[in-house]
PDB file of N, CA and C in Angstrom:
ATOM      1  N   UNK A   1       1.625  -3.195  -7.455  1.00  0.00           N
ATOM      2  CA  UNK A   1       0.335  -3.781  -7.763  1.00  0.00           C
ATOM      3  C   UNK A   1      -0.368  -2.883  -8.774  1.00  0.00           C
ATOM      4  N   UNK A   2      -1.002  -3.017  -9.097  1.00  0.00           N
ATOM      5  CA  UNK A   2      -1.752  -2.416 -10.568  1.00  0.00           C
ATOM      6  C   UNK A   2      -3.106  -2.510  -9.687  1.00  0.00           C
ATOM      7  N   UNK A   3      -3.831  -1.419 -10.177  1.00  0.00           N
ATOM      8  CA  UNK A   3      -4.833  -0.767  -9.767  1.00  0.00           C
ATOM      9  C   UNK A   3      -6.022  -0.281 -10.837  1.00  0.00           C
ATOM     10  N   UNK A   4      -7.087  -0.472 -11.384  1.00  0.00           N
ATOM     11  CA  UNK A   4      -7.741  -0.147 -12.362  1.00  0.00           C
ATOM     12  C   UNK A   4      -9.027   0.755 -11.964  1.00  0.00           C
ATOM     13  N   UNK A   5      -9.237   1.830 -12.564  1.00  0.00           N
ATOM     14  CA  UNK A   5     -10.053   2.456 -11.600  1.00  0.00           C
ATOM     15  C   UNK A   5     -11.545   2.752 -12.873  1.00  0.00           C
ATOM     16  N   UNK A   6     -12.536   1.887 -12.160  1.00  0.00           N
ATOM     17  CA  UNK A   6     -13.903   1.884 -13.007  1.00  0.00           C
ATOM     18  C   UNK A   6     -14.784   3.168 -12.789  1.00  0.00           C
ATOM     19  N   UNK A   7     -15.717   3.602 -13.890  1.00  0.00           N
ATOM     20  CA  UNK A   7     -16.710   4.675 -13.782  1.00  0.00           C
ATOM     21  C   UNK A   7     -17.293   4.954 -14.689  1.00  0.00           C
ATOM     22  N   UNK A   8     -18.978   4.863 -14.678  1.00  0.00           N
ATOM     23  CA  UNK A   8     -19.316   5.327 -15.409  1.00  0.00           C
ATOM     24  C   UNK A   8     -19.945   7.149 -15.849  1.00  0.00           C
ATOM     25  N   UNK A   9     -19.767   6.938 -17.330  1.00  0.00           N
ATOM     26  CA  UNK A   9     -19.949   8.478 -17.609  1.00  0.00           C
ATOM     27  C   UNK A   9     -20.780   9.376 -17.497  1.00  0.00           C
ATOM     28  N   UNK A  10     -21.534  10.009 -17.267  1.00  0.00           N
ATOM     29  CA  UNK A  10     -23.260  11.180 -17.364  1.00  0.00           C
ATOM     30  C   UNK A  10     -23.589  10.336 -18.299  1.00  0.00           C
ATOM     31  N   UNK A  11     -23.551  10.057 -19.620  1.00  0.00           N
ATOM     32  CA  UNK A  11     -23.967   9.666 -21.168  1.00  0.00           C
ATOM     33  C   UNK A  11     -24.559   8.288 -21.179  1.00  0.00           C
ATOM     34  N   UNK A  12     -23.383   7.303 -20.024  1.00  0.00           N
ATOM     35  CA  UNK A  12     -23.466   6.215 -19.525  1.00  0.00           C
ATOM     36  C   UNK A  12     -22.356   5.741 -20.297  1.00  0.00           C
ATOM     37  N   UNK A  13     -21.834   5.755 -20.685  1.00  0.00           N
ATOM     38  CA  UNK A  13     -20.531   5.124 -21.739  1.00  0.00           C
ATOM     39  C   UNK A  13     -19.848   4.988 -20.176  1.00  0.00           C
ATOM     40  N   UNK A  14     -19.002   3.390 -20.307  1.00  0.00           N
ATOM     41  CA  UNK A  14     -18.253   3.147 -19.118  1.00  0.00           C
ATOM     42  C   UNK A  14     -16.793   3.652 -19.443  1.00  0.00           C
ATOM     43  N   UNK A  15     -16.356   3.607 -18.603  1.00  0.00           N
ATOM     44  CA  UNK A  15     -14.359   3.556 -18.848  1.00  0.00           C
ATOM     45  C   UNK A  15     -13.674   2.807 -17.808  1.00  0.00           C
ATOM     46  N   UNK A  16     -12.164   2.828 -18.197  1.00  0.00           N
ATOM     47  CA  UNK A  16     -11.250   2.254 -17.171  1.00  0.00           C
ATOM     48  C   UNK A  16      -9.797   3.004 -17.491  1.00  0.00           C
ATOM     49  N   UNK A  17      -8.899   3.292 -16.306  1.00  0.00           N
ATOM     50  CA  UNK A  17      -8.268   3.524 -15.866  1.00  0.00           C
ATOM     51  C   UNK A  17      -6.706   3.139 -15.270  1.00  0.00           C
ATOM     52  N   UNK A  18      -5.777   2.372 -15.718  1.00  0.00           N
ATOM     53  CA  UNK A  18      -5.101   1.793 -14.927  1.00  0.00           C
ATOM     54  C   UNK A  18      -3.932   3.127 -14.326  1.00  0.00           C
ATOM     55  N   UNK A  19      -3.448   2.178 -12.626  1.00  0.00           N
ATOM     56  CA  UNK A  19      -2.586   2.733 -12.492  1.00  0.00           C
ATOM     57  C   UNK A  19      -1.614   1.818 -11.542  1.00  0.00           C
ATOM     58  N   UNK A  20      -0.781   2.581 -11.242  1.00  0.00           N
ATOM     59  CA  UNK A  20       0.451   1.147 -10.282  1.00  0.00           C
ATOM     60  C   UNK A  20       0.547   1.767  -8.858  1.00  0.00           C
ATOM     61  N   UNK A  21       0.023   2.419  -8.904  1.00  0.00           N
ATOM     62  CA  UNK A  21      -0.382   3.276  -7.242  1.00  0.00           C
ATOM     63  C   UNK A  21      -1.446   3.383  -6.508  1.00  0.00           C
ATOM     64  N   UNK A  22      -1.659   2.742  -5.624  1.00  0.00           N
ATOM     65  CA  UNK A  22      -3.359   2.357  -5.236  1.00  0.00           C
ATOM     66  C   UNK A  22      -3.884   4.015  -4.390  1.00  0.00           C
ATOM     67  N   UNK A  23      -2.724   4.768  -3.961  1.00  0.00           N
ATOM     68  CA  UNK A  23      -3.054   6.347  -3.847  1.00  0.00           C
ATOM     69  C   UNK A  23      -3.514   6.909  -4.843  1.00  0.00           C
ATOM     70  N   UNK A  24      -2.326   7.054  -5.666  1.00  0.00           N
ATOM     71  CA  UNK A  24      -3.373   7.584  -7.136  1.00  0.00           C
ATOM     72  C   UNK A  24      -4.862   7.151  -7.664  1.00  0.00           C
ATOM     73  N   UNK A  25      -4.940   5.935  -7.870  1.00  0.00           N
ATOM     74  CA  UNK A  25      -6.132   5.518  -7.921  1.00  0.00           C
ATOM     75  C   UNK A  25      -7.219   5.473  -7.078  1.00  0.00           C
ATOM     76  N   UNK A  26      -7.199   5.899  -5.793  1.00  0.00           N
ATOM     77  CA  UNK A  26      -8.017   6.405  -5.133  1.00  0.00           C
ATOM     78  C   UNK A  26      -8.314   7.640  -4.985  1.00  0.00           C
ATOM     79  N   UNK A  27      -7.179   8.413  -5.743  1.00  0.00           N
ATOM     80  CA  UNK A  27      -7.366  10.011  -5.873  1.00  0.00           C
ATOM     81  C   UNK A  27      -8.313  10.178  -6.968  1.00  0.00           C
ATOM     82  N   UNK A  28      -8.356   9.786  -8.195  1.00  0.00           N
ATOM     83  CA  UNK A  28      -8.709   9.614  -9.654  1.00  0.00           C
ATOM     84  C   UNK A  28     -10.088   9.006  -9.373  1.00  0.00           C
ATOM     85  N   UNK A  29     -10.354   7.864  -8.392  1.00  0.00           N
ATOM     86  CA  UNK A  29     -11.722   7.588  -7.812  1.00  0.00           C
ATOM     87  C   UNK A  29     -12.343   8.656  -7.564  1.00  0.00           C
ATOM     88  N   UNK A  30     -12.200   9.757  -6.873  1.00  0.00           N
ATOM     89  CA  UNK A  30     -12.972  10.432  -5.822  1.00  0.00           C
ATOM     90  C   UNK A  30     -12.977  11.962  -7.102  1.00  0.00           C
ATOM     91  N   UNK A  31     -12.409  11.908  -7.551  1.00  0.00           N
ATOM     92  CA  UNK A  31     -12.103  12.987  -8.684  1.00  0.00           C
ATOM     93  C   UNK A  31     -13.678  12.612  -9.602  1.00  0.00           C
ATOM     94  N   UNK A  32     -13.583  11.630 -10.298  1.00  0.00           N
ATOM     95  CA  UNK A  32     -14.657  11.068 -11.214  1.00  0.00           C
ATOM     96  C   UNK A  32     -16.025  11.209 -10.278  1.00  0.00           C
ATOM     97  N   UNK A  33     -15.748  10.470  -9.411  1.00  0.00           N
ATOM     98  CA  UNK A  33     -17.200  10.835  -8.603  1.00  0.00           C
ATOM     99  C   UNK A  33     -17.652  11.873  -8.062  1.00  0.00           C
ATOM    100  N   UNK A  34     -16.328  12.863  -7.793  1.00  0.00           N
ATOM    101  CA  UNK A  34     -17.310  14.279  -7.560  1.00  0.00           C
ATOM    102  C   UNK A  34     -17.422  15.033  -8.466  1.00  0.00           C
ATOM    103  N   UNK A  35     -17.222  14.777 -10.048  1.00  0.00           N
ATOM    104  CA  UNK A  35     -17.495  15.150 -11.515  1.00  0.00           C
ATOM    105  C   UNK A  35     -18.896  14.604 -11.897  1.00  0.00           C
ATOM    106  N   UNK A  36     -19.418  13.770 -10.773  1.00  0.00           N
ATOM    107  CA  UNK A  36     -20.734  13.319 -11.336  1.00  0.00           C
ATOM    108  C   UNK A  36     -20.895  11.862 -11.926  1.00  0.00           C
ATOM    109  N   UNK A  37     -19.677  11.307 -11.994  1.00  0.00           N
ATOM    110  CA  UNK A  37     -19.873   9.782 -12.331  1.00  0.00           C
ATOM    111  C   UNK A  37     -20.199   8.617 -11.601  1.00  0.00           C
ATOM    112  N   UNK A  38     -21.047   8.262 -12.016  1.00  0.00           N
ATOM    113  CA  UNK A  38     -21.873   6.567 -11.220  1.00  0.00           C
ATOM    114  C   UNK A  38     -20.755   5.713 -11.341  1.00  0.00           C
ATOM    115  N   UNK A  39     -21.334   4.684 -10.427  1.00  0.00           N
ATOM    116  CA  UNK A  39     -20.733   3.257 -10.551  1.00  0.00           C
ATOM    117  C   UNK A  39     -19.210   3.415 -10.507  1.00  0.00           C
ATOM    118  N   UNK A  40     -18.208   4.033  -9.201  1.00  0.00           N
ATOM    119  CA  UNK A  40     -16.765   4.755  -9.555  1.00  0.00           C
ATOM    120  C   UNK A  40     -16.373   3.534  -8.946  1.00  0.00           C
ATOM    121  N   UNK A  41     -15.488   2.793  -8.539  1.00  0.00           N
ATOM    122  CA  UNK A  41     -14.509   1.736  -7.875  1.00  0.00           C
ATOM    123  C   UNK A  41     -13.492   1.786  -8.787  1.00  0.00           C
ATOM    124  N   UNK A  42     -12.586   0.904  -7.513  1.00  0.00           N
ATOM    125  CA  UNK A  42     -11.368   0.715  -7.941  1.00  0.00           C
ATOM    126  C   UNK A  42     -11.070  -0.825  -7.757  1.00  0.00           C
ATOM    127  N   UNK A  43     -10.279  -1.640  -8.963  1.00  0.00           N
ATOM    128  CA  UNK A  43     -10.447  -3.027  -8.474  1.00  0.00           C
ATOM    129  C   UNK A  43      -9.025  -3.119  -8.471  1.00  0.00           C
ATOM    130  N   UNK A  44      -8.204  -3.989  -7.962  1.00  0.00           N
ATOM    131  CA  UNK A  44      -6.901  -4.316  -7.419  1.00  0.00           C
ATOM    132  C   UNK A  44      -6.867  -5.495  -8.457  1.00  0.00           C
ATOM    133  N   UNK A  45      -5.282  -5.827  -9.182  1.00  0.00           N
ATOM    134  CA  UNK A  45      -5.072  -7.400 -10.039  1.00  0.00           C
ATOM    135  C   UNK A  45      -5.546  -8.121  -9.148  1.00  0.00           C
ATOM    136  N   UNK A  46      -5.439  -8.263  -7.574  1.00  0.00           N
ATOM    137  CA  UNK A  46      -6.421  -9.534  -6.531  1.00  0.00           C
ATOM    138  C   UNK A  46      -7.811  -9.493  -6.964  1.00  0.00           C
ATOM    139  N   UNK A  47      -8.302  -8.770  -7.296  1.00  0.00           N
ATOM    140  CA  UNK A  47     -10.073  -9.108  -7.597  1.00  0.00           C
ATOM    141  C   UNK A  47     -10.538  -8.204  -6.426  1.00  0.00           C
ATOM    142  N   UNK A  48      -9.722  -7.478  -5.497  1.00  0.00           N
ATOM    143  CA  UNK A  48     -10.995  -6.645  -4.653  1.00  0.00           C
ATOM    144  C   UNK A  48     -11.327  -5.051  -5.437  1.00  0.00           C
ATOM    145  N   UNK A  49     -12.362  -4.977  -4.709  1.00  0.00           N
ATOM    146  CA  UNK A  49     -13.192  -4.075  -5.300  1.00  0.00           C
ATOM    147  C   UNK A  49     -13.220  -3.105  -4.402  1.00  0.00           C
ATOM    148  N   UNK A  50     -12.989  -1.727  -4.749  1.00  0.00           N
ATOM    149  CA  UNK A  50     -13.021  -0.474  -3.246  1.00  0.00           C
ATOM    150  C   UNK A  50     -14.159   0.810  -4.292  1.00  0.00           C
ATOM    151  N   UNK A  51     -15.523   0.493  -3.076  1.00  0.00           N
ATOM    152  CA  UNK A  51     -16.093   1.741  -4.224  1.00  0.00           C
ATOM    153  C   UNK A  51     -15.842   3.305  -3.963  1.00  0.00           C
ATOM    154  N   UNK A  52     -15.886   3.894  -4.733  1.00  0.00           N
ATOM    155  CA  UNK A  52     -15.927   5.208  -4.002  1.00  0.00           C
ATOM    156  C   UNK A  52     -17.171   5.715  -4.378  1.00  0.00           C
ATOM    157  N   UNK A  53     -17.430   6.712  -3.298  1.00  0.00           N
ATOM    158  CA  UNK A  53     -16.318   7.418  -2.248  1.00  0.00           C
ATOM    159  C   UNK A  53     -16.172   7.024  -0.872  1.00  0.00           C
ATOM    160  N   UNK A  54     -17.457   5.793  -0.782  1.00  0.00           N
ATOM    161  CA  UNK A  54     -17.421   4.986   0.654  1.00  0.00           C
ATOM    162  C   UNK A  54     -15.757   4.476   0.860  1.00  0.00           C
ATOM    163  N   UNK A  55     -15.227   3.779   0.423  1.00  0.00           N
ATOM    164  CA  UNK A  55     -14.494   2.812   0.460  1.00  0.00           C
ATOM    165  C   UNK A  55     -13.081   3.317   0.540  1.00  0.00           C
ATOM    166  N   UNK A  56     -12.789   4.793  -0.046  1.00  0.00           N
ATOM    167  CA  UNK A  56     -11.062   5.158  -0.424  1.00  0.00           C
ATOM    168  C   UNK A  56     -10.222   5.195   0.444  1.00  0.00           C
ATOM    169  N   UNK A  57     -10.678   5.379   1.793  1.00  0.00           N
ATOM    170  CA  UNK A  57      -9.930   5.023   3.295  1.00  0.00           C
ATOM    171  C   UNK A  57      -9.338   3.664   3.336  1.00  0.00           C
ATOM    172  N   UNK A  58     -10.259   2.630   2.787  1.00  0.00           N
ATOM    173  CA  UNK A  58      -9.946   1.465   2.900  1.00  0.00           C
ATOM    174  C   UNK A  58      -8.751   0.873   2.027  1.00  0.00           C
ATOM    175  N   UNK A  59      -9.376   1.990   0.845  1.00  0.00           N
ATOM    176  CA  UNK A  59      -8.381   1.576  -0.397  1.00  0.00           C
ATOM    177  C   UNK A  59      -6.769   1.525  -0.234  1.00  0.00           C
ATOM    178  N   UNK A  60      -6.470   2.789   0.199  1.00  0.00           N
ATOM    179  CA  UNK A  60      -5.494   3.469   0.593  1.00  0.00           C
ATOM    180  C   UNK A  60      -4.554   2.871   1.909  1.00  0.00           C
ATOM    181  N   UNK A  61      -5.612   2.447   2.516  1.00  0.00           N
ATOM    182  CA  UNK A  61      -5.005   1.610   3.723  1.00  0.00           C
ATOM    183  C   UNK A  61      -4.191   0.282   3.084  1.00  0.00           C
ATOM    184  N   UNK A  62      -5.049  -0.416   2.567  1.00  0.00           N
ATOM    185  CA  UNK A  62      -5.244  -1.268   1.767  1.00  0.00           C
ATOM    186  C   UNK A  62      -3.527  -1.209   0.789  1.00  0.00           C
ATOM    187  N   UNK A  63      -3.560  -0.290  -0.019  1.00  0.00           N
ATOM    188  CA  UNK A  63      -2.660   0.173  -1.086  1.00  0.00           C
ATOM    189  C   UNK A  63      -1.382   0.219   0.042  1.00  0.00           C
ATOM    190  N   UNK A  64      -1.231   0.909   1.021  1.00  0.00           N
ATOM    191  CA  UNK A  64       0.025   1.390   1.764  1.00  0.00           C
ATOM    192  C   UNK A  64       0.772   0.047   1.489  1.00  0.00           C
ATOM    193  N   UNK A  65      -0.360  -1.093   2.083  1.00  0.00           N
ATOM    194  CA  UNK A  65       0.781  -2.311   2.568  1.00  0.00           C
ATOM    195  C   UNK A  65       1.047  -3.025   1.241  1.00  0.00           C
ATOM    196  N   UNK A  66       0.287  -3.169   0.305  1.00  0.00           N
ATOM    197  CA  UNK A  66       0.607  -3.769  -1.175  1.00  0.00           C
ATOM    198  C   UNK A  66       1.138  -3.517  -1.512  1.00  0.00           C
ATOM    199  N   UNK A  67       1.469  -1.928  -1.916  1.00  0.00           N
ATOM    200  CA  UNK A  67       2.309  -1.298  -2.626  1.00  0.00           C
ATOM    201  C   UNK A  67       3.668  -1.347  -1.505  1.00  0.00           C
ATOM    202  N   UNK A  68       3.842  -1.151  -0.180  1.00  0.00           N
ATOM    203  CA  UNK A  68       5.345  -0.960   0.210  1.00  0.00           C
ATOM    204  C   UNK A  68       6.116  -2.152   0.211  1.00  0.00           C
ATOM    205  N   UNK A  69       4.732  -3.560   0.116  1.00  0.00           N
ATOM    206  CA  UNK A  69       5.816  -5.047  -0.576  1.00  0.00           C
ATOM    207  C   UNK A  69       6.431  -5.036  -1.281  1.00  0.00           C
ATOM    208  N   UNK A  70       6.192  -4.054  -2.387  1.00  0.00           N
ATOM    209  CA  UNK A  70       6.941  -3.812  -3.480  1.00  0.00           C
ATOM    210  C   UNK A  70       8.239  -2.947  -3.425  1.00  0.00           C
ATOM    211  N   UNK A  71       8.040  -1.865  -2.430  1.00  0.00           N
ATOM    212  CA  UNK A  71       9.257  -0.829  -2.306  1.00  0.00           C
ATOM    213  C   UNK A  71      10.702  -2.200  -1.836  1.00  0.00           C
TER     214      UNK A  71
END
C-alpha cells in the first residue's frame, strides 16, 4: 500500500512524502512533528487519514494488516 505522509513547514510551505511502508511513514510522521511541523498526517491510497502524533498507534496497527496482504 502506498502511504503519503503530509506536513506543514515553520515558513508554512506544505510538503508530501510518499512511502510503501505504513511503519516508515509513521516513523517520518512523528520525526516532522517533533521538528516542529503543523498539520503532520499520514493518508493511505484508501483515503484514511492518521494524524500525528495522536493517531501513529493506529497507523501502524492499521499498516501491519495492509501491508502483510501484500507479503
Amino acid at each position: 500500500m502506498r502511504y503519503t505522509v503530509h506536513w506543514t513547514g515553520p515558513a508554512g510551505s506544505s510538503s508530501a512524502e510518499p512511502h510503501a511502508v505504513g511503519v516508515r511513514a509513521a516513523e517520518r510522521a512523528m520525526t516532522f512533528a517533533s521538528m516542529g511541523a503543523s498539520d503532520v498526517y499520514v493518508e493511505t491510497e484508501d483515503g484514511r487519514v492518521f494524524r500525528a502524533p495522536a493517531q501513529m498507534a493506529a497507523l501502524v496497527q492499521y499498516a501491519q494488516s495492509a501491508d502483510g496482504e501484500r507479503a
